[in-house]
Protein backbone atom coordinates (compact mmCIF):
# COMPACT_ATOMS: atom_id res chain seq x y z
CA UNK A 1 267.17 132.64 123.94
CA UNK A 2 265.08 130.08 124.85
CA UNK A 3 262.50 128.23 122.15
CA UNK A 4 259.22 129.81 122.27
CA UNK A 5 256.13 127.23 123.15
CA UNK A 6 253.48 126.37 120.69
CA UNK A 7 251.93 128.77 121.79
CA UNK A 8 253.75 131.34 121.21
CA UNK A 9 254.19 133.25 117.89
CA UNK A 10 256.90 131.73 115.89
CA UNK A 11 258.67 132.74 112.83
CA UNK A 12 260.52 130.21 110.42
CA UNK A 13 263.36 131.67 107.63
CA UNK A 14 262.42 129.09 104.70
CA UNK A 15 265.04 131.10 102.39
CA UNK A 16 266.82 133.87 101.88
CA UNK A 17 268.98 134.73 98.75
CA UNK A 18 271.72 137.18 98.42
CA UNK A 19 271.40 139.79 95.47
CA UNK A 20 272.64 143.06 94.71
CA UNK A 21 272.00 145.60 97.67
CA UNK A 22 269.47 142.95 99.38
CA UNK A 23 268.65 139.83 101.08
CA UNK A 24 264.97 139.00 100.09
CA UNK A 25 263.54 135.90 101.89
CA UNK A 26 260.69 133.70 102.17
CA UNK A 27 259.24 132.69 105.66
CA UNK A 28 256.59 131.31 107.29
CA UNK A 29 255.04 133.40 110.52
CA UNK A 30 252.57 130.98 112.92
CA UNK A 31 250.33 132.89 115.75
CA UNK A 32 248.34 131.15 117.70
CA UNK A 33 244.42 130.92 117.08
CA UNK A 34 245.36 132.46 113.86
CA UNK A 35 245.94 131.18 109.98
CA UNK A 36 249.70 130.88 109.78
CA UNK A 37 251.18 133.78 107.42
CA UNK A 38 253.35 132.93 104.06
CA UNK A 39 255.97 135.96 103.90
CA UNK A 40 256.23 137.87 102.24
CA UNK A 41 252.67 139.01 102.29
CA UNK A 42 250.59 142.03 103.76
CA UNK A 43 248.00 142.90 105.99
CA UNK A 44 244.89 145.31 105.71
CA UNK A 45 244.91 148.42 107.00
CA UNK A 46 241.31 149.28 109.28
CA UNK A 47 239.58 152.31 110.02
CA UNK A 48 237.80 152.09 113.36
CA UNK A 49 238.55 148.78 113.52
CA UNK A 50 236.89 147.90 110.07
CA UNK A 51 238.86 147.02 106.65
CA UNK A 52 236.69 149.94 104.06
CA UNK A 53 233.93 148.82 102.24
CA UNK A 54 233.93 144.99 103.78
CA UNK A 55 232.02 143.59 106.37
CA UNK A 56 233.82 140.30 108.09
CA UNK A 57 231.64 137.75 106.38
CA UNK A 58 232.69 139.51 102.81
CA UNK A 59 236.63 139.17 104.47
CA UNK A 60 235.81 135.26 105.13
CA UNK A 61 234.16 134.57 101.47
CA UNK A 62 235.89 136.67 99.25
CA UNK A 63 239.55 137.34 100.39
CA UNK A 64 242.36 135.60 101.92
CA UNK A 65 243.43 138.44 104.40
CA UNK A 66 245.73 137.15 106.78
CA UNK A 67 245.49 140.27 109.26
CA UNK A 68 244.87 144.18 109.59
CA UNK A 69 246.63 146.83 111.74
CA UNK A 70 244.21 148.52 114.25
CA UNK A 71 244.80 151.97 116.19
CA UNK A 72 244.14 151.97 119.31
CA UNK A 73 242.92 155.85 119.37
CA UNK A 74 240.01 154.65 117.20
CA UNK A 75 238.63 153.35 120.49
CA UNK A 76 239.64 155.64 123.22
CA UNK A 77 237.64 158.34 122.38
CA UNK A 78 236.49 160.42 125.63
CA UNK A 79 233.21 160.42 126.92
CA UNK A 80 230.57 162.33 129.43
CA UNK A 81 228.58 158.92 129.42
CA UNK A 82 230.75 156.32 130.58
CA UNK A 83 233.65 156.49 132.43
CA UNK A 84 235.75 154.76 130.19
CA UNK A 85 235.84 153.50 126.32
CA UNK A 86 233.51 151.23 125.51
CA UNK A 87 236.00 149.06 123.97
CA UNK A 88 237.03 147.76 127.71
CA UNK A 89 233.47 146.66 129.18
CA UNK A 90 232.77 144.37 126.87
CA UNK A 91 232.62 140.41 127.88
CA UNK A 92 233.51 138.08 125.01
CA UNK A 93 232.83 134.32 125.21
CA UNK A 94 236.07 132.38 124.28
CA UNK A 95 237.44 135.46 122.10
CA UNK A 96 240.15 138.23 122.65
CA UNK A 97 238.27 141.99 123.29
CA UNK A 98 239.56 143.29 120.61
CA UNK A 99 238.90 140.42 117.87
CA UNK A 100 234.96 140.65 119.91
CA UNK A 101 234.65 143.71 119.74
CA UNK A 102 235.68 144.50 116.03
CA UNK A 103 234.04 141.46 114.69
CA UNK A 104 237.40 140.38 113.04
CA UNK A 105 236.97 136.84 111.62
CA UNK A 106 238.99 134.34 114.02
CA UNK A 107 241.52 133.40 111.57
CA UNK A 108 242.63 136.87 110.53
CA UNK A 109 245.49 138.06 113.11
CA UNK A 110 245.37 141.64 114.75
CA UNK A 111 247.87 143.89 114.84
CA UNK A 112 247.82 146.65 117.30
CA UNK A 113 249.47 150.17 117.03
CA UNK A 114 248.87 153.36 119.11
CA UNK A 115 248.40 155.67 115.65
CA UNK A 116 246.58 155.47 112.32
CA UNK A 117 248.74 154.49 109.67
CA UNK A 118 249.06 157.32 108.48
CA UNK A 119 248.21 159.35 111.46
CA UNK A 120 247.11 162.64 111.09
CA UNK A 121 250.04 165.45 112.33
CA UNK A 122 249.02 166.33 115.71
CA UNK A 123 249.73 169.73 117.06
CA UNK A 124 251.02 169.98 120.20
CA UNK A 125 253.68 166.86 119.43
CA UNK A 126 254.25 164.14 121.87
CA UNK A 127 255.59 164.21 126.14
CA UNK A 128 258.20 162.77 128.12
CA UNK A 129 255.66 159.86 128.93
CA UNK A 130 253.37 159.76 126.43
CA UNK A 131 252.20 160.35 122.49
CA UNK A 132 249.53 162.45 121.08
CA UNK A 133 246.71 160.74 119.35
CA UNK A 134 243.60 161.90 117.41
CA UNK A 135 240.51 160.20 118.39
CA UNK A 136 236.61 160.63 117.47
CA UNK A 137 236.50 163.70 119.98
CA UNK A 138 240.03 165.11 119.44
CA UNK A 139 243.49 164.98 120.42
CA UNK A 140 244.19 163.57 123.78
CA UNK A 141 247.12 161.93 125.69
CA UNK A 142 248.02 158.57 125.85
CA UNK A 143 250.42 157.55 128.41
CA UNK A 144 252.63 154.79 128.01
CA UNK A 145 251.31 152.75 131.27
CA UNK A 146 247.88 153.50 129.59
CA UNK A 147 249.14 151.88 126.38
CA UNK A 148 250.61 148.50 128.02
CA UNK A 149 247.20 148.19 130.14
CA UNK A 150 245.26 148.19 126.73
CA UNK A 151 247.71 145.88 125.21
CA UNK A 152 247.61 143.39 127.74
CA UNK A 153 243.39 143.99 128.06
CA UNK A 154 242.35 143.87 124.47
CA UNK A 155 245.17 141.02 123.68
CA UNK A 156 246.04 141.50 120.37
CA UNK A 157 247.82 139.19 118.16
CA UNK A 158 250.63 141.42 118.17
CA UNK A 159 251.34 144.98 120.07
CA UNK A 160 254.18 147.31 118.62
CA UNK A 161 254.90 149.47 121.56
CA UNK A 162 254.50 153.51 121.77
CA UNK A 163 257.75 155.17 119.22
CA UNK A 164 258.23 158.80 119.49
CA UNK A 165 257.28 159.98 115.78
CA UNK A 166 256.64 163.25 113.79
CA UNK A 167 254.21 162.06 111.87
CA UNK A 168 253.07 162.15 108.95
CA UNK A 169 255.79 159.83 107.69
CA UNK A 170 254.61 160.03 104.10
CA UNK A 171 257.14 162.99 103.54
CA UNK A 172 259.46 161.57 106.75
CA UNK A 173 262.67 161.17 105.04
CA UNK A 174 262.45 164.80 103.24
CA UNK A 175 261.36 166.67 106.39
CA UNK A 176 263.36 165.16 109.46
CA UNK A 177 263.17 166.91 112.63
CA UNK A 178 266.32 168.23 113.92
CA UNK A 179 269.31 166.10 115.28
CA UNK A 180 268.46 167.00 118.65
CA UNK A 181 264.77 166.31 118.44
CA UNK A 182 265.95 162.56 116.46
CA UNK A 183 268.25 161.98 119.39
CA UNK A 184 265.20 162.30 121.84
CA UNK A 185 262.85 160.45 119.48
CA UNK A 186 265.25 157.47 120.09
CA UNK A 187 265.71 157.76 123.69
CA UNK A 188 261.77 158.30 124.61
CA UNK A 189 261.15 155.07 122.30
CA UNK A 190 263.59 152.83 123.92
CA UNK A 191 262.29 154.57 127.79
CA UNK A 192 258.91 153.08 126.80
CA UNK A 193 259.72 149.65 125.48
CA UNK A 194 261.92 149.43 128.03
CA UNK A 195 258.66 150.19 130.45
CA UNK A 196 256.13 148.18 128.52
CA UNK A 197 258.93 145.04 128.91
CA UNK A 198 259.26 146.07 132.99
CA UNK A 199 255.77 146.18 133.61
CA UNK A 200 255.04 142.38 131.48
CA UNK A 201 257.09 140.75 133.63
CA UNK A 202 256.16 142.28 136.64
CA UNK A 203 252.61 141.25 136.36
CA UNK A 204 252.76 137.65 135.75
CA UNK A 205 254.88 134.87 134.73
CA UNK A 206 252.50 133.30 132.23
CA UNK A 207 253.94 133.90 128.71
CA UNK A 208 251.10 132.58 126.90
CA UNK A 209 249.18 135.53 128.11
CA UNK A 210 251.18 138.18 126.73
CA UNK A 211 250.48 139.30 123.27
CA UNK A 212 253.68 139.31 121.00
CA UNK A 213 255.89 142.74 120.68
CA UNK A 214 257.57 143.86 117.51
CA UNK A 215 260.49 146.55 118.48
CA UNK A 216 259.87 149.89 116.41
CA UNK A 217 262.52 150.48 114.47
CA UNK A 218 262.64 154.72 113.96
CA UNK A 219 262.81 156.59 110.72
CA UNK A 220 265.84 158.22 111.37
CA UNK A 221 269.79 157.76 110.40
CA UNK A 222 271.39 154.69 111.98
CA UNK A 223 274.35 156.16 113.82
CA UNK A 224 271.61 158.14 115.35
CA UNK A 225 269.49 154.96 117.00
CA UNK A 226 272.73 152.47 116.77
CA UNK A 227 272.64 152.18 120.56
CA UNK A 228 269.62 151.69 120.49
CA UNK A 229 269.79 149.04 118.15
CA UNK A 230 272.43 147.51 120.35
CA UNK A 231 270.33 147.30 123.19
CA UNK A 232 267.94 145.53 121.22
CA UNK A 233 269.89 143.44 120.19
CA UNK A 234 271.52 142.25 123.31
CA UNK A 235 269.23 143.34 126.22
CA UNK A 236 266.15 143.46 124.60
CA UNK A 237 265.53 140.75 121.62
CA UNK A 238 264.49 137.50 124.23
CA UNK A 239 261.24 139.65 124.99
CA UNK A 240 260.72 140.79 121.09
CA UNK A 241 258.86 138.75 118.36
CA UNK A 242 259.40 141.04 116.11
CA UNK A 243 260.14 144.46 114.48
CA UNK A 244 258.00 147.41 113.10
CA UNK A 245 260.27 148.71 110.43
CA UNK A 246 259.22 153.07 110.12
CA UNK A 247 261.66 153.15 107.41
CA UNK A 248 262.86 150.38 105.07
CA UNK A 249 266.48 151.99 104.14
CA UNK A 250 267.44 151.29 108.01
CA UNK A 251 267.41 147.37 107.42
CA UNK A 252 271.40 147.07 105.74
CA UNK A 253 272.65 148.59 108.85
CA UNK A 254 271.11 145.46 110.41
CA UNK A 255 273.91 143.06 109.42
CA UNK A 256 276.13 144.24 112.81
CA UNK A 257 272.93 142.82 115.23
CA UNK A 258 272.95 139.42 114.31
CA UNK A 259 270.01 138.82 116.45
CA UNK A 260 267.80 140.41 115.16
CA UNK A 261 267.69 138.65 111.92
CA UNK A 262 265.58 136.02 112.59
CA UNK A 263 263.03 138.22 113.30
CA UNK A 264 260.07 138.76 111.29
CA UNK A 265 259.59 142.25 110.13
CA UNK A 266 256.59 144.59 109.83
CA UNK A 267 257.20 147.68 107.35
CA UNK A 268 255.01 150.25 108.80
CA UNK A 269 256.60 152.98 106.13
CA UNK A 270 254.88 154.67 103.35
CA UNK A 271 254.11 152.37 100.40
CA UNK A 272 252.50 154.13 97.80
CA UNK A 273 252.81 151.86 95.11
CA UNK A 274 253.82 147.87 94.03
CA UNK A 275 257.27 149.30 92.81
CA UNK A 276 257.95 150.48 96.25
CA UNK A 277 256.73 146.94 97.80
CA UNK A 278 259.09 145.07 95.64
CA UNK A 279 262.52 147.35 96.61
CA UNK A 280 261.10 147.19 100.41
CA UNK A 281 261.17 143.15 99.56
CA UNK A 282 264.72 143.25 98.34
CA UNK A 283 265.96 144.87 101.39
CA UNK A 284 264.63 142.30 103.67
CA UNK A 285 261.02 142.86 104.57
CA UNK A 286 258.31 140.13 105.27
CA UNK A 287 254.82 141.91 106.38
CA UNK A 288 253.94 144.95 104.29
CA UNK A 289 250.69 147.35 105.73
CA UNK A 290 249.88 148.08 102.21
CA UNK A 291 248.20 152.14 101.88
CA UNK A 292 247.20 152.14 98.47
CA UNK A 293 244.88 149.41 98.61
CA UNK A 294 242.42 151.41 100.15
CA UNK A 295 243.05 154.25 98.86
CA UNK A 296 242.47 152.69 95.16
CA UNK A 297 239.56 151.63 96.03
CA UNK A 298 238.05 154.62 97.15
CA UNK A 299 239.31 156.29 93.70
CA UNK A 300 237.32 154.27 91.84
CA UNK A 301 240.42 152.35 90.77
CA UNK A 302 240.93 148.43 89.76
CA UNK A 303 244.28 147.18 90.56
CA UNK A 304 245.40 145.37 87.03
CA UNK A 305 249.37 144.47 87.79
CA UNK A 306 250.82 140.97 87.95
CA UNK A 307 253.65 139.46 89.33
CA UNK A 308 255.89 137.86 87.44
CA UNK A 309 254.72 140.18 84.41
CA UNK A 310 253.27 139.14 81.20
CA UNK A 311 255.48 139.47 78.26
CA UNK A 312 254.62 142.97 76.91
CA UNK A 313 252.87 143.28 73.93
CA UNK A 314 253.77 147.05 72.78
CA UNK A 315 256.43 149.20 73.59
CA UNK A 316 253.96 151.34 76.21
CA UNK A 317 253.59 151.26 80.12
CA UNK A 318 250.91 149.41 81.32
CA UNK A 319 248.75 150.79 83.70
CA UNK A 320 248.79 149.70 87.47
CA UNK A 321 245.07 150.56 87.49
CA UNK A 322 242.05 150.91 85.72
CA UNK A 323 239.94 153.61 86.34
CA UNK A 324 236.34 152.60 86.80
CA UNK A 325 234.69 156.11 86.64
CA UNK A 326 235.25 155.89 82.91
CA UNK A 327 232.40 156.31 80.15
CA UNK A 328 234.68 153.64 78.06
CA UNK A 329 233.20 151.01 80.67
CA UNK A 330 229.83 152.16 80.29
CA UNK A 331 229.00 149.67 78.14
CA UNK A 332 231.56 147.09 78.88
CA UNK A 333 230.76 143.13 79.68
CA UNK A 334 234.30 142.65 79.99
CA UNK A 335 235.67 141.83 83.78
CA UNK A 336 238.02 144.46 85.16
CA UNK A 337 241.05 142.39 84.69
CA UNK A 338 241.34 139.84 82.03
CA UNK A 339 242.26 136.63 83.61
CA UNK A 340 241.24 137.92 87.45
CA UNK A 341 239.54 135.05 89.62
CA UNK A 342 238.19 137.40 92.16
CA UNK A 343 234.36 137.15 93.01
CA UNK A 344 233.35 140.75 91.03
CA UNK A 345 235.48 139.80 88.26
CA UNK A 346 233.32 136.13 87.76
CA UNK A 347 230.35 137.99 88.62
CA UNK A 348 230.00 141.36 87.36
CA UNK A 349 231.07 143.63 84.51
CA UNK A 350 232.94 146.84 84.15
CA UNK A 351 229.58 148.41 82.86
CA UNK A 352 228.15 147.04 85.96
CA UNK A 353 230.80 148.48 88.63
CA UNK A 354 230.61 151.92 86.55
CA UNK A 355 226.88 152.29 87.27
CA UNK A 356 227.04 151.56 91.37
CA UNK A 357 229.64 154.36 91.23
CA UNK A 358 227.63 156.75 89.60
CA UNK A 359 225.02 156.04 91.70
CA UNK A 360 226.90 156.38 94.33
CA UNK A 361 225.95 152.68 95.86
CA UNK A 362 228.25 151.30 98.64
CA UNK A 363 228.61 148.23 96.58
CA UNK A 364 230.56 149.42 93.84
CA UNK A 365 233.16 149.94 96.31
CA UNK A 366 232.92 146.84 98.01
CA UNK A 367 233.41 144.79 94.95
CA UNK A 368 236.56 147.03 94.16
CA UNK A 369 238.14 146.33 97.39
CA UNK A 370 237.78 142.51 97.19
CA UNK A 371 239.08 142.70 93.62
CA UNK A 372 241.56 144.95 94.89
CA UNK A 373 242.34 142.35 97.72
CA UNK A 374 242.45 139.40 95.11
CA UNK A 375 245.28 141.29 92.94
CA UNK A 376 247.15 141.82 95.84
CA UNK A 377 247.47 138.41 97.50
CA UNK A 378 248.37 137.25 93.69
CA UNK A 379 250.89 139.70 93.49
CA UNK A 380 252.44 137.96 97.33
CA UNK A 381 251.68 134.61 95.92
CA UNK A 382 254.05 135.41 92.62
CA UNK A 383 256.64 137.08 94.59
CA UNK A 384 257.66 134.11 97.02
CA UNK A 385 257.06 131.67 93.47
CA UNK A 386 260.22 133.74 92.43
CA UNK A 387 261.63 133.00 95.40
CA UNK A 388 261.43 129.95 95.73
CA UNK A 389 262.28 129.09 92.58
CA UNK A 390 265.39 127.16 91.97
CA UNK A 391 267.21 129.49 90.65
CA UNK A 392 265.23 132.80 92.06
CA UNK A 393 263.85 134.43 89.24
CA UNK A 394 263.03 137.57 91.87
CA UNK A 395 265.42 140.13 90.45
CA UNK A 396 264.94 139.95 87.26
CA UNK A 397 261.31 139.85 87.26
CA UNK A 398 261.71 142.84 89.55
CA UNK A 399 263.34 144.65 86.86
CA UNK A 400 260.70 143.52 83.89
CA UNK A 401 258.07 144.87 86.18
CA UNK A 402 259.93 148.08 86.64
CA UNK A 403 260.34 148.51 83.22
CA UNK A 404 256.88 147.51 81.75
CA UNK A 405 254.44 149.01 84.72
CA UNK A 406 254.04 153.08 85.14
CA UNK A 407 255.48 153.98 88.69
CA UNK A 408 252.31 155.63 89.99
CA UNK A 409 248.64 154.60 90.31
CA UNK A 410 245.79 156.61 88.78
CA UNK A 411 244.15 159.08 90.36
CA UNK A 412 240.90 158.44 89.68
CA UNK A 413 238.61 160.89 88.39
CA UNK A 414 235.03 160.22 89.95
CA UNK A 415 234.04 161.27 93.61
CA UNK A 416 235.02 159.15 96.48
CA UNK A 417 232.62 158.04 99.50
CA UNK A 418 231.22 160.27 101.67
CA UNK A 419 234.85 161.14 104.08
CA UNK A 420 232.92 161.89 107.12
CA UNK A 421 235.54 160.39 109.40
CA UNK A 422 237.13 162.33 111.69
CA UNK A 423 240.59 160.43 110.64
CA UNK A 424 240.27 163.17 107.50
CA UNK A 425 241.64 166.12 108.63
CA UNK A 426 241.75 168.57 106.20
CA UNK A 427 245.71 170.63 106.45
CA UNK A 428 246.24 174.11 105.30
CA UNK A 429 245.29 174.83 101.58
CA UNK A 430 244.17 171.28 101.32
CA UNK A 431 241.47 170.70 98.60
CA UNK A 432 238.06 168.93 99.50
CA UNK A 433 238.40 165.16 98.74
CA UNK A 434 234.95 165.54 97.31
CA UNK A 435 233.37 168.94 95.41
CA UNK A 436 230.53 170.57 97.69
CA UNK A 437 227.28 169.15 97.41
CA UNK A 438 225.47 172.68 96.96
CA UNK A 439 226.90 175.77 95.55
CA UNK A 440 225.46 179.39 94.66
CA UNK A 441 223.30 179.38 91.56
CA UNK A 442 224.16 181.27 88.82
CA UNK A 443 222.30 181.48 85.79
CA UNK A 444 224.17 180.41 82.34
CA UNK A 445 226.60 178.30 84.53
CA UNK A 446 230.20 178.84 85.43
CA UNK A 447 230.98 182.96 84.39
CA UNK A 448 226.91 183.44 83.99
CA UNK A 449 225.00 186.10 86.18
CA UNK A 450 224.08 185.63 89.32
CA UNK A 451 220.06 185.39 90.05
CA UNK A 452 219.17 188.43 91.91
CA UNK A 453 216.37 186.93 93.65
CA UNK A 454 218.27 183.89 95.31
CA UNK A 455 220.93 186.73 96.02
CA UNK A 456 218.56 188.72 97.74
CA UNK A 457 217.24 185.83 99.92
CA UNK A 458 220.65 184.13 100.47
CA UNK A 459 221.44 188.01 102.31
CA UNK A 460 218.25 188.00 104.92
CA UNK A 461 215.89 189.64 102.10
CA UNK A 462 212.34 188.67 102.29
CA UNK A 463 210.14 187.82 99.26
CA UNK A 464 207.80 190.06 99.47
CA UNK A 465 206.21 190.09 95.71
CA UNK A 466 208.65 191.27 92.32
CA UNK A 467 208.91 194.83 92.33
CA UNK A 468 209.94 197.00 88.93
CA UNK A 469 213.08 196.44 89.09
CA UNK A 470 212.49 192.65 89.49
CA UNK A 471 214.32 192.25 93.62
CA UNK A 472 212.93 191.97 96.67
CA UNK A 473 212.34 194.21 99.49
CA UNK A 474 214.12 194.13 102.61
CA UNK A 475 213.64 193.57 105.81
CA UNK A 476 216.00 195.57 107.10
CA UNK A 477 216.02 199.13 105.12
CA UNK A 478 218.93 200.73 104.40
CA UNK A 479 220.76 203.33 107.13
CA UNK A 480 220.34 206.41 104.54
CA UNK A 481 216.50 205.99 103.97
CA UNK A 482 214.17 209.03 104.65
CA UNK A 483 211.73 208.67 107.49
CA UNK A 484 209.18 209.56 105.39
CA UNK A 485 210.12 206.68 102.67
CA UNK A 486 209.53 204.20 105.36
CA UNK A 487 206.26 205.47 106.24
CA UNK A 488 205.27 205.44 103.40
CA UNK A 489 206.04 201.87 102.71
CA UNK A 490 204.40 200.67 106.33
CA UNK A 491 207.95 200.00 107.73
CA UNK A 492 207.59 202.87 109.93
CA UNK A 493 205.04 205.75 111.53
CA UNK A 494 206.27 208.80 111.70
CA UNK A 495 205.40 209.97 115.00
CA UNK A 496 205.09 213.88 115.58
């Protein structure tokens, strides 16, 4: 394998320590243009493009976000007014299309996938030659030739090539497709890296120009994708930077593809909680596209977990969030952490942040997200101090954080933002993120009588002026009304 140029995007194993069922390391990712990476860390996850709730200068002054994952079907939406997405006709001065185009600050890398992460189920599954993907004007087909074009156009920091998934993988390893369908997922994936790799080298021989790849690595049994592993690992890993890990529980099988180790890995499974980030950790992960973060933040939720833990001071789980829809915080001048550095923690108040919610301003959830951000790169920054540490304190921090923290986040019990994105596709039976706006008036409340008037005008009636019996008259009369009834009330003549 020969040693990649300057610039090209290089990965450096600064340690890695053996411990029960794991090899947890520390390492050191450079790209070029962008701020080298410390792993193990994480990167934001965008919609359209855009981290929620922050615009790039907030990203610049109040976080340290190293990168964020973009879809590409957030930008390939189909159009009668231009032939094709707008995404491709635009002309940046001295920047990459897609870092232009989204406004991403230059040092914050960009990571490039086909889907949403997670993508929303799409119904008619994925072709021979191409995946399915959901975009601002519906489902439509993305061929793999398609793909590489847009990867080598838009020039992202790094490109994970098309994989053959069922999504959603948030219930992946309880609802696997069938052996047969697994054994095609594999060979489709491997067909179009194997493409995407063809077509590279076929274009040009400068290197500089192509954007890094990390190898999808499927969530499905290893026996099932071992060959495919082994071409990887012997055809394949001089043209691969890196791997995008579906499914963390595949990386012990690694140890027979030697290769592949000093790789840096992406875990593009579902993380729905720090617990979760730490076992991923101990099995060898380095880059970690972190869901709950945003999905915290929209809650209404302040992250409030450490790493290494505080000493507990009672018996009872802590929290891993706060939720700021509370009245407790109404008339709070505490921060939302104790101890937290962020900007809206030195700023602001809980009483503060618990207001903008209620009144529903954006800027409640913007200062949740960059306190949300702040906890998060602490909790990274803590992790590789244990690591580092001579001797690694990791696992048994791991386990006083398992033992003091409660394994799921809040829910939240305020409204979130307005979910008018088309990336919210309601399933069957699924409840409305946020309660309905307007609803039918009934007097006394919930179980009280319904007013007949607003009845009567809700069904076509017109108000016509309160009659004895207190309703309106309609404009339509009823089937079974005598002729001489309606002439009587100047609906009809009666002609003879």
């Amino acid at each position: 394998m020969a040693e990649p140029s300057p610039e090209q995007a290089t990965f450096n194993i600064l340690r890695s320590i053996t411990i029960d069922k794991g090899e947890p390391r520390v390492g050191h990712l450079t790209l070029p243009k962008r701020r080298p990476i410390d792993t193990p860390n994480y990167i934001g996850i965008t919609s359209r493009g855009v981290v929620p709730h922050m615009t790039p200068d907030v990203i610049v002054k109040h976080t340290e976000l190293n990168g964020s994952y973009m879809a590409l079907e957030d930008f390939i939406e189909k159009s009668q007014k231009r032939v094709e997405p707008a995404v491709f006709n635009i002309k940046p001065e001295g920047k990459e299309i897609l870092h232009a185009y989204t406004a991403t600050p230059t040092p914050v890398a960009t990571v490039l996938g086909a889907r949403r992460h997670p993508a929303v189920i799409a119904p008619m599954g994925n072709g021979k030659d191409y995946v399915s993907v959901y975009t601002s004007t519906g489902f439509q087909q993305l061929k793999n030739k398609d793909y590489c074009r847009a990867i080598e156009k838009l020039q992202p920091d790094i490109a994970i090539p098309l994989a053959d998934l069922t999504f959603g993988n948030s219930h992946i390893r309880n609802k696997l497709p069938n052996p047969k369908r697994q054994l095609r997922m594999v060979e489709r994936t491997e067909d179009w890296l194997a493409e995407l790799i063809k077509l590279r080298n076929a274009e040009n021989n400068n290197e500089t120009a192509k954007p890094p790849i990390f190898a999808p690595l499927l969530p499905v049994s290893y026996p099932t994708q071992w060959e495919y592993l082994n071409r990887l690992s012997q055809d394949y890993v001089e043209h691969l930077s890196g791997l995008a890990v579906y499914d963390a529980d595949i990386l012990p099988d690694l140890s027979g593809h030697s290769s592949l180790d000093p790789l840096p890995r992406i875990s593009m499974d579902f993380i729905t909680s720090p617990h979760e980030i730490l076992r991923q950790i101990r099995l060898g992960l380095d880059i970690f596209t972190v869901l709950f973060i945003n999905t915290a933040s929209d809650a209404g939720i302040a992250l409030s977990f450490s790493f290494p833990p505080q000493s507990p001071a009672s018996s009872d789980l802590r929290p891993l969030g706060i939720d700021m829809w509370s009245q407790d915080h109404q008339k709070s001048l505490e921060p939302l952490v104790d101890g937290c550095e962020c900007y809206t923690c030195t700023r602001h108040h809980r009483a503060y942040l618990q207001h903008l919610l209620n009144a529903r301003e954006m800027l409640g959830w913007t200062l949740l997200q960059i306190h949300n951000h702040h906890i998060l790169n602490e909790f990274f920054k803590g992790i590789r101090a244990t690591l580092t540490a001579e001797p690694s304190t990791f696992e048994h921090d791991s386990g006083v954080f398992s033992s003091i923290y409660e394994s799921d986040l809040p829910k939240g019990t305020g409204e979130r933002p307005r979910a008018r994105g088309y990336h919210f596709k309601a399933e069957g039976g699924q409840a409305k993120i946020n309660p309905p706006a307007w609803e039918r008036y009934v007097e006394g409340g919930e179980g009280g009588t319904e007013d007949p008037a607003l009845a009567g005008e809700m069904a076509g009636l017109a108000i016509t002026g309160a009659t004895a019996e207190g309703v309106e008259t309609p404009v339509v009369p009823d089937a079974d009304t005598d002729a001489k009834e309606l002439d009587k009330k100047g609906f009809a003549e009666v002609v003879q």
